[in-house]
C-alpha atoms as a PDB file:
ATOM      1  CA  UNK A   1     -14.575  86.287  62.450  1.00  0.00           C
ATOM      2  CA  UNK A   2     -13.667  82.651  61.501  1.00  0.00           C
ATOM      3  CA  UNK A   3     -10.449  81.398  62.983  1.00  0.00           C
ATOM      4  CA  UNK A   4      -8.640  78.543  61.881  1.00  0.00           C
ATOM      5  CA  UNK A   5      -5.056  77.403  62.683  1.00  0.00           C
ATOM      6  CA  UNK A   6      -3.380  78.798  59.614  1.00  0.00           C
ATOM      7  CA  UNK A   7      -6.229  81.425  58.073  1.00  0.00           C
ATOM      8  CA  UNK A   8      -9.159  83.557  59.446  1.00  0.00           C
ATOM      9  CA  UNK A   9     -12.167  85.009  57.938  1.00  0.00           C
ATOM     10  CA  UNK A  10     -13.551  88.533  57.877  1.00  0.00           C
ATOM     11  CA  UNK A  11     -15.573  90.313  56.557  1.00  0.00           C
ATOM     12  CA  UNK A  12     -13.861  91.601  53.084  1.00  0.00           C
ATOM     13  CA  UNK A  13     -13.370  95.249  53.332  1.00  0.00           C
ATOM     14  CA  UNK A  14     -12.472  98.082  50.417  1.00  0.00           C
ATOM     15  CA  UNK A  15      -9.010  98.172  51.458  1.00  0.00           C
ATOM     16  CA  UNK A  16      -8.931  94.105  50.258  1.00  0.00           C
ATOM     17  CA  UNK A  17      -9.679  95.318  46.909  1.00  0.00           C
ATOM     18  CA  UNK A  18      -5.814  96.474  45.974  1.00  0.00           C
ATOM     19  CA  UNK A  19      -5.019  92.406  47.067  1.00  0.00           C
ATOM     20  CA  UNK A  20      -8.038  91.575  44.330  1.00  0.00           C
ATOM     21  CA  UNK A  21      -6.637  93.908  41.750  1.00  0.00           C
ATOM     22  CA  UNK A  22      -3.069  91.823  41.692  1.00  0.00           C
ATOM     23  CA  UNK A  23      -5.071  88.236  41.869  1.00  0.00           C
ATOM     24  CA  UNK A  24      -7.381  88.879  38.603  1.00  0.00           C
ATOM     25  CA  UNK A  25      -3.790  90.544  36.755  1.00  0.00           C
ATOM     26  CA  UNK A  26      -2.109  87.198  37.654  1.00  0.00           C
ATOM     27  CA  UNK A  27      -2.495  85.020  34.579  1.00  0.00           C
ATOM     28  CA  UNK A  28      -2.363  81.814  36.303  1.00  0.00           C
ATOM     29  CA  UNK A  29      -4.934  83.006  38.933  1.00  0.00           C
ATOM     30  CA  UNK A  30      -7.352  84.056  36.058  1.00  0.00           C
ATOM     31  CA  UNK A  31      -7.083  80.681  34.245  1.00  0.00           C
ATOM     32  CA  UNK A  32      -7.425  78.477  37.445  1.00  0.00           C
ATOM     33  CA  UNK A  33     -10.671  80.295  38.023  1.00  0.00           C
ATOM     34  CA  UNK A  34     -11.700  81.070  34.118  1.00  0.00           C
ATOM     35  CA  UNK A  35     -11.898  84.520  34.737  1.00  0.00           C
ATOM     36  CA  UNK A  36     -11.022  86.190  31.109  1.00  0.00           C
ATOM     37  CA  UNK A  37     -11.527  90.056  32.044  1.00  0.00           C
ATOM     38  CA  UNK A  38      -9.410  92.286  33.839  1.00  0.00           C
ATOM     39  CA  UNK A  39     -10.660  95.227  35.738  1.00  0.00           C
ATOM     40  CA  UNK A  40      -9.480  98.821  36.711  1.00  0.00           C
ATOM     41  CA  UNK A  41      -9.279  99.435  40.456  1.00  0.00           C
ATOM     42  CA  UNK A  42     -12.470 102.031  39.943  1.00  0.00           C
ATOM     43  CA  UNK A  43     -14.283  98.996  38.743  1.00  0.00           C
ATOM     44  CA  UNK A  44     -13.439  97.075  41.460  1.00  0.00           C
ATOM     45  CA  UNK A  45     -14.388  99.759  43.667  1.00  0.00           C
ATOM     46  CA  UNK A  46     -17.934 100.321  42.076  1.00  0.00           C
ATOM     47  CA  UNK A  47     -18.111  95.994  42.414  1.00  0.00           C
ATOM     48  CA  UNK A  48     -17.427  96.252  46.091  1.00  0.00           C
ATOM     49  CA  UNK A  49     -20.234  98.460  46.403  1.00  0.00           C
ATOM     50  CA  UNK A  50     -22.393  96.100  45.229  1.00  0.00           C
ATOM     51  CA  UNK A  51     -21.838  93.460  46.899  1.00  0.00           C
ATOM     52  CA  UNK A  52     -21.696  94.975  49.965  1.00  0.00           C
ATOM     53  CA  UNK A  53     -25.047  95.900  49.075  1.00  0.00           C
ATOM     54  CA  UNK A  54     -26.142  92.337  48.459  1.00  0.00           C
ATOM     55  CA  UNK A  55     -27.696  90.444  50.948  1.00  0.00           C
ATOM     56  CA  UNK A  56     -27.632  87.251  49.149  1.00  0.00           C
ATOM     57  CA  UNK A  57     -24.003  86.999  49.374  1.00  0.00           C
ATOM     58  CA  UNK A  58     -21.389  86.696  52.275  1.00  0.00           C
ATOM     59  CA  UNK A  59     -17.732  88.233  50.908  1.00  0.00           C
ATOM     60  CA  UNK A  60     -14.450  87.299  53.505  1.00  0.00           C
ATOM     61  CA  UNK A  61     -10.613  88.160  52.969  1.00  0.00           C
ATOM     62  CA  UNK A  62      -8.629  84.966  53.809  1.00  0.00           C
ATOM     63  CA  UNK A  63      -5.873  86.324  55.974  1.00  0.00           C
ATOM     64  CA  UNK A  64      -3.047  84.105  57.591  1.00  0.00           C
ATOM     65  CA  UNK A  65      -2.758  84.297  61.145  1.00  0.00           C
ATOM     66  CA  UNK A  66       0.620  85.237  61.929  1.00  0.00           C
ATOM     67  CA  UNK A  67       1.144  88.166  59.647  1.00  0.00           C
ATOM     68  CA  UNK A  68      -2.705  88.917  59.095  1.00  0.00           C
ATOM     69  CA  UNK A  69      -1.637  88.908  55.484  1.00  0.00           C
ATOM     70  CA  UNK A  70      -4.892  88.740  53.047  1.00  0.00           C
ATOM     71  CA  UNK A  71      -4.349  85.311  51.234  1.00  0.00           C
ATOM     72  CA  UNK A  72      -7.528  85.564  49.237  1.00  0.00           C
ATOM     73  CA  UNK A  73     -11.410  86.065  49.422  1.00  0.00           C
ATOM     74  CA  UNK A  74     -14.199  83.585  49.085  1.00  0.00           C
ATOM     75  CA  UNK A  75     -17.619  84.511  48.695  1.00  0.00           C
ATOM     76  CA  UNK A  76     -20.880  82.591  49.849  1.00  0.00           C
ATOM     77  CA  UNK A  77     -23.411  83.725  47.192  1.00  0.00           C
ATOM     78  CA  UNK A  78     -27.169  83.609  45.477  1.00  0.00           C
ATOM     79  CA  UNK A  79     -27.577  82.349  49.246  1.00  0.00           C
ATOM     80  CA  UNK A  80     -31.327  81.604  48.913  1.00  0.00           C
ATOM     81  CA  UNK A  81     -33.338  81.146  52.715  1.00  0.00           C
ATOM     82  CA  UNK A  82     -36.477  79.271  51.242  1.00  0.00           C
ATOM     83  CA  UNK A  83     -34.340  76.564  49.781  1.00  0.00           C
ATOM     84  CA  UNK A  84     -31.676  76.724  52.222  1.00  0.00           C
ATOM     85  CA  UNK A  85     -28.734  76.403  49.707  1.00  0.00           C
ATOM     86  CA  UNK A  86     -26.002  78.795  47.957  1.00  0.00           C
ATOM     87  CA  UNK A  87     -23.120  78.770  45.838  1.00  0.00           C
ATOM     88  CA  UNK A  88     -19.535  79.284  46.723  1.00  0.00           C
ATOM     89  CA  UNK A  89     -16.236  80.991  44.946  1.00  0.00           C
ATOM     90  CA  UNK A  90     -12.501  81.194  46.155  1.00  0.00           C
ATOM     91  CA  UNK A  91      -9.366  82.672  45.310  1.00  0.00           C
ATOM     92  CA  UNK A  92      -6.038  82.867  46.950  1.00  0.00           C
ATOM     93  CA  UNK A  93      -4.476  85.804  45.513  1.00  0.00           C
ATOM     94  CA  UNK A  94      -1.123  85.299  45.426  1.00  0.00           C
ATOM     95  CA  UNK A  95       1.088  82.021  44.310  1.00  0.00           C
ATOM     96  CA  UNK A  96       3.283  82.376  47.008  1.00  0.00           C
ATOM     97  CA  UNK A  97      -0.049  81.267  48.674  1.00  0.00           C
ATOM     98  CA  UNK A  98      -0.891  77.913  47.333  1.00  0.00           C
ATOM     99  CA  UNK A  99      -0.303  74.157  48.814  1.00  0.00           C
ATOM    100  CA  UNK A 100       0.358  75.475  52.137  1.00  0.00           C
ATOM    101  CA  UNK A 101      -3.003  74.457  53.017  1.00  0.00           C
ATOM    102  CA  UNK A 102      -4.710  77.526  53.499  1.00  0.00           C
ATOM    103  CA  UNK A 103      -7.507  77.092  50.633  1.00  0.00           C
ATOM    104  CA  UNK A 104      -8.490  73.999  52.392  1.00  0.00           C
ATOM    105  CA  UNK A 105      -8.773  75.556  55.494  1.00  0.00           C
ATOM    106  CA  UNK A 106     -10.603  78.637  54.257  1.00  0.00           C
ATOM    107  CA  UNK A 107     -13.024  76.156  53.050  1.00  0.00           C
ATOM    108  CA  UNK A 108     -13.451  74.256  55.837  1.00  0.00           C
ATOM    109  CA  UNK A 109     -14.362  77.498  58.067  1.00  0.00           C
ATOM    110  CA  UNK A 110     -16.680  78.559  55.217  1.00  0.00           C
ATOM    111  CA  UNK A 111     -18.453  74.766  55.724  1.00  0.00           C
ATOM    112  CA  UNK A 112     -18.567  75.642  59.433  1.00  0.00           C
ATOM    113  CA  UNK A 113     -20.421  79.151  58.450  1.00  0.00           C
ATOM    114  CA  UNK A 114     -22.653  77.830  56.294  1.00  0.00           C
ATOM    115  CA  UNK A 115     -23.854  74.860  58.028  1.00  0.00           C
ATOM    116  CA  UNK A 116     -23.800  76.161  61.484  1.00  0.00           C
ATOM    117  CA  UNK A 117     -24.248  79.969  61.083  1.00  0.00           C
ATOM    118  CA  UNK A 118     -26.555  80.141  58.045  1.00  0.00           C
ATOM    119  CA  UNK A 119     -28.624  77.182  58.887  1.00  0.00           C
ATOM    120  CA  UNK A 120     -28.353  75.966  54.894  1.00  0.00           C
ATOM    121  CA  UNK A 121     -29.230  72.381  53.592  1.00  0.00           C
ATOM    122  CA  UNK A 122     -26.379  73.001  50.339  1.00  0.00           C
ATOM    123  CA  UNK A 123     -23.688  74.553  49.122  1.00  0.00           C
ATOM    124  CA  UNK A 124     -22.711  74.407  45.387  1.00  0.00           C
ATOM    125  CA  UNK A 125     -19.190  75.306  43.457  1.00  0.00           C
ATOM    126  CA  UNK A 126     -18.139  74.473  40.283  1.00  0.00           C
ATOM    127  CA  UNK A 127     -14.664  74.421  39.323  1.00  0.00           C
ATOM    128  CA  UNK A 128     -12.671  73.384  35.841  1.00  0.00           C
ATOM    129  CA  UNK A 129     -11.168  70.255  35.234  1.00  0.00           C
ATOM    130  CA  UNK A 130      -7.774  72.021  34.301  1.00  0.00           C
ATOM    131  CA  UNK A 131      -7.778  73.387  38.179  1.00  0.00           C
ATOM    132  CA  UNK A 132      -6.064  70.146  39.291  1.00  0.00           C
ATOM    133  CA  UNK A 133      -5.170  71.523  42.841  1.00  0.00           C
ATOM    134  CA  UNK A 134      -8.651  73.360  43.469  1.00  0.00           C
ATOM    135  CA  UNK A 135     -10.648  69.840  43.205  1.00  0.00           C
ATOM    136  CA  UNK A 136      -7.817  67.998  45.277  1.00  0.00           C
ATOM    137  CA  UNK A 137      -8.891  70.934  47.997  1.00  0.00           C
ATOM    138  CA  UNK A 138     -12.572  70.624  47.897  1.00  0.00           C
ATOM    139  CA  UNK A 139     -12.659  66.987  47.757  1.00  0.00           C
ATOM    140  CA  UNK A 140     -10.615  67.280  50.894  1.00  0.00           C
ATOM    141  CA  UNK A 141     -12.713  69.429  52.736  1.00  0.00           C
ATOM    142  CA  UNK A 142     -15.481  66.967  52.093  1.00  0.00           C
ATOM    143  CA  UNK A 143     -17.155  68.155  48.564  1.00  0.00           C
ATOM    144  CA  UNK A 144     -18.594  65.278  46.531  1.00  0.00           C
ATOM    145  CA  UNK A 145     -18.400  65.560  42.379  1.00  0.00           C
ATOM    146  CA  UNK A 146     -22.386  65.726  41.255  1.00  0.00           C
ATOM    147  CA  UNK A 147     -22.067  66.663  37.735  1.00  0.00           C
ATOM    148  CA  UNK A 148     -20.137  67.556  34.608  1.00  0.00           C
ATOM    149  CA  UNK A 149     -20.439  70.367  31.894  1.00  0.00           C
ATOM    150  CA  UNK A 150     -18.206  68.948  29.065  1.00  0.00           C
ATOM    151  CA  UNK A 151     -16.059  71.108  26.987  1.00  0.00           C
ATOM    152  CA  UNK A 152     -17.933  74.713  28.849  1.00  0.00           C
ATOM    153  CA  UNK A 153     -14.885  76.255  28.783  1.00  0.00           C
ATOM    154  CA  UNK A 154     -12.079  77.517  26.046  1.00  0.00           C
ATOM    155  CA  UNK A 155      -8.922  79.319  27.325  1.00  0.00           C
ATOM    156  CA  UNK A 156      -5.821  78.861  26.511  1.00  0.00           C
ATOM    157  CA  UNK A 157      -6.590  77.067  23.302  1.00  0.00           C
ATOM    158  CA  UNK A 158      -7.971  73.533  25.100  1.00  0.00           C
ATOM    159  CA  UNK A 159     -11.503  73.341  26.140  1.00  0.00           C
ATOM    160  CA  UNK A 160     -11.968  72.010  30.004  1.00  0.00           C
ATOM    161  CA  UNK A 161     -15.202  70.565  31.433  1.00  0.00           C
ATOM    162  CA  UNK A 162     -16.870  72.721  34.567  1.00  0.00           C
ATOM    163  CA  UNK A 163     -17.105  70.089  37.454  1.00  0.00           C
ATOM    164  CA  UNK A 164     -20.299  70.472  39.978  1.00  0.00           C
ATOM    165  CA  UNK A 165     -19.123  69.565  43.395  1.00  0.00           C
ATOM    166  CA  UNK A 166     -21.785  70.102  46.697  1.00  0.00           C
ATOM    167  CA  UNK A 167     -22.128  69.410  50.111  1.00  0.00           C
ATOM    168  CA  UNK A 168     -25.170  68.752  51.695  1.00  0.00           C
ATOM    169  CA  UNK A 169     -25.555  69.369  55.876  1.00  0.00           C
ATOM    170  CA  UNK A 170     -25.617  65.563  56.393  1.00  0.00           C
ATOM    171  CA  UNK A 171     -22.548  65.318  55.005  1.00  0.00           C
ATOM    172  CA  UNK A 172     -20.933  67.802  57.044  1.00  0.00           C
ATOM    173  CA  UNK A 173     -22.420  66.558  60.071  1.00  0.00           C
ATOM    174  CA  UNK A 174     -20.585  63.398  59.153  1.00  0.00           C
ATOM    175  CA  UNK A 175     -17.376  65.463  58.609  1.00  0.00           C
ATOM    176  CA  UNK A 176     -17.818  66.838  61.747  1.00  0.00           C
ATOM    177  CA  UNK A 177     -18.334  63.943  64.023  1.00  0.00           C
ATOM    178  CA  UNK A 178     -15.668  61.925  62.689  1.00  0.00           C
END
């Protein structure tokens, strides 16, 4: 476990799954993160069991620490040892749940995971332009913009661009010391 002063990380677990199931039926949720599909709880139950399967990936519920409330999950995936990078997804789950903080946090204790735990050079997200608030957190946890796909996405009837953003271990070491 990963313990912060507002969130902690665990290991996500099947009974997280009913806390996925309201995130991806929350229309806002599902643009921030350009997710178009919905799925039934049996398919999120058949998705759990593959990627708890996967040992490329690393999947934590974001819970707050004084209720132990599941905020959200992130997910370190295609975690690949002979290049010593990965990718890297989050959700919070609820709106209720946003600028308070814990997103940033969550991040920040994923950094500290991947750095320190996993021993990896990089780590990789890409988020939408239209996700104002997302970038604001991952800039402030230390992510650097790399790249942009413009126009990769059409929701909503507007096309947004899909930003790259990584971190390398040098610059978290720099994070870290200051």
């Amino acid at each position: 476990m990963l313990r912060g002063k507002l969130v902690y990380l665990r290991p996500f677990e099947k009974r997280d799954l009913e806390s996925l199931f309201n995130a991806i039926h929350d229309d806002e949720i599902r643009y921030m993160t350009g997710t178009r599909n919905t799925s039934t709880m049996e398919q999120l139950n058949k998705y759990f069991e593959r990627m708890d399967n996967d040992d490329t990936r690393r999947d934590f519920a974001i819970c707050l620490c004084d209720s132990e409330e599941i905020a959200g999950d992130l997910t370190i995936m295609d975690i690949d040892s002979f290049n010593h990078k990965a990718g890297f997804r989050i959700a919070l789950h609820d709106r209720n749940h946003m600028n308070k903080g814990y997103g940033t946090e969550a991040v920040k204790l994923a950094l500290r995971y991947v750095f320190e735990e996993l021993k990896l050079n990089r780590l990789q997200l890409e988020v939408y332009s239209h996700n104002s608030r997302g970038i604001k957190s991952y800039e402030k946890a230390g992510f650097k913009q790399e790249g942009v796909i413009r126009q990769s996405l059409y929701y909503n009837d507007q096309y947004s661009d899909e930003i790259i953003m990584g971190m390398l271990k040098e610059d978290y070491d720099k994070l870290v010391s200051e």
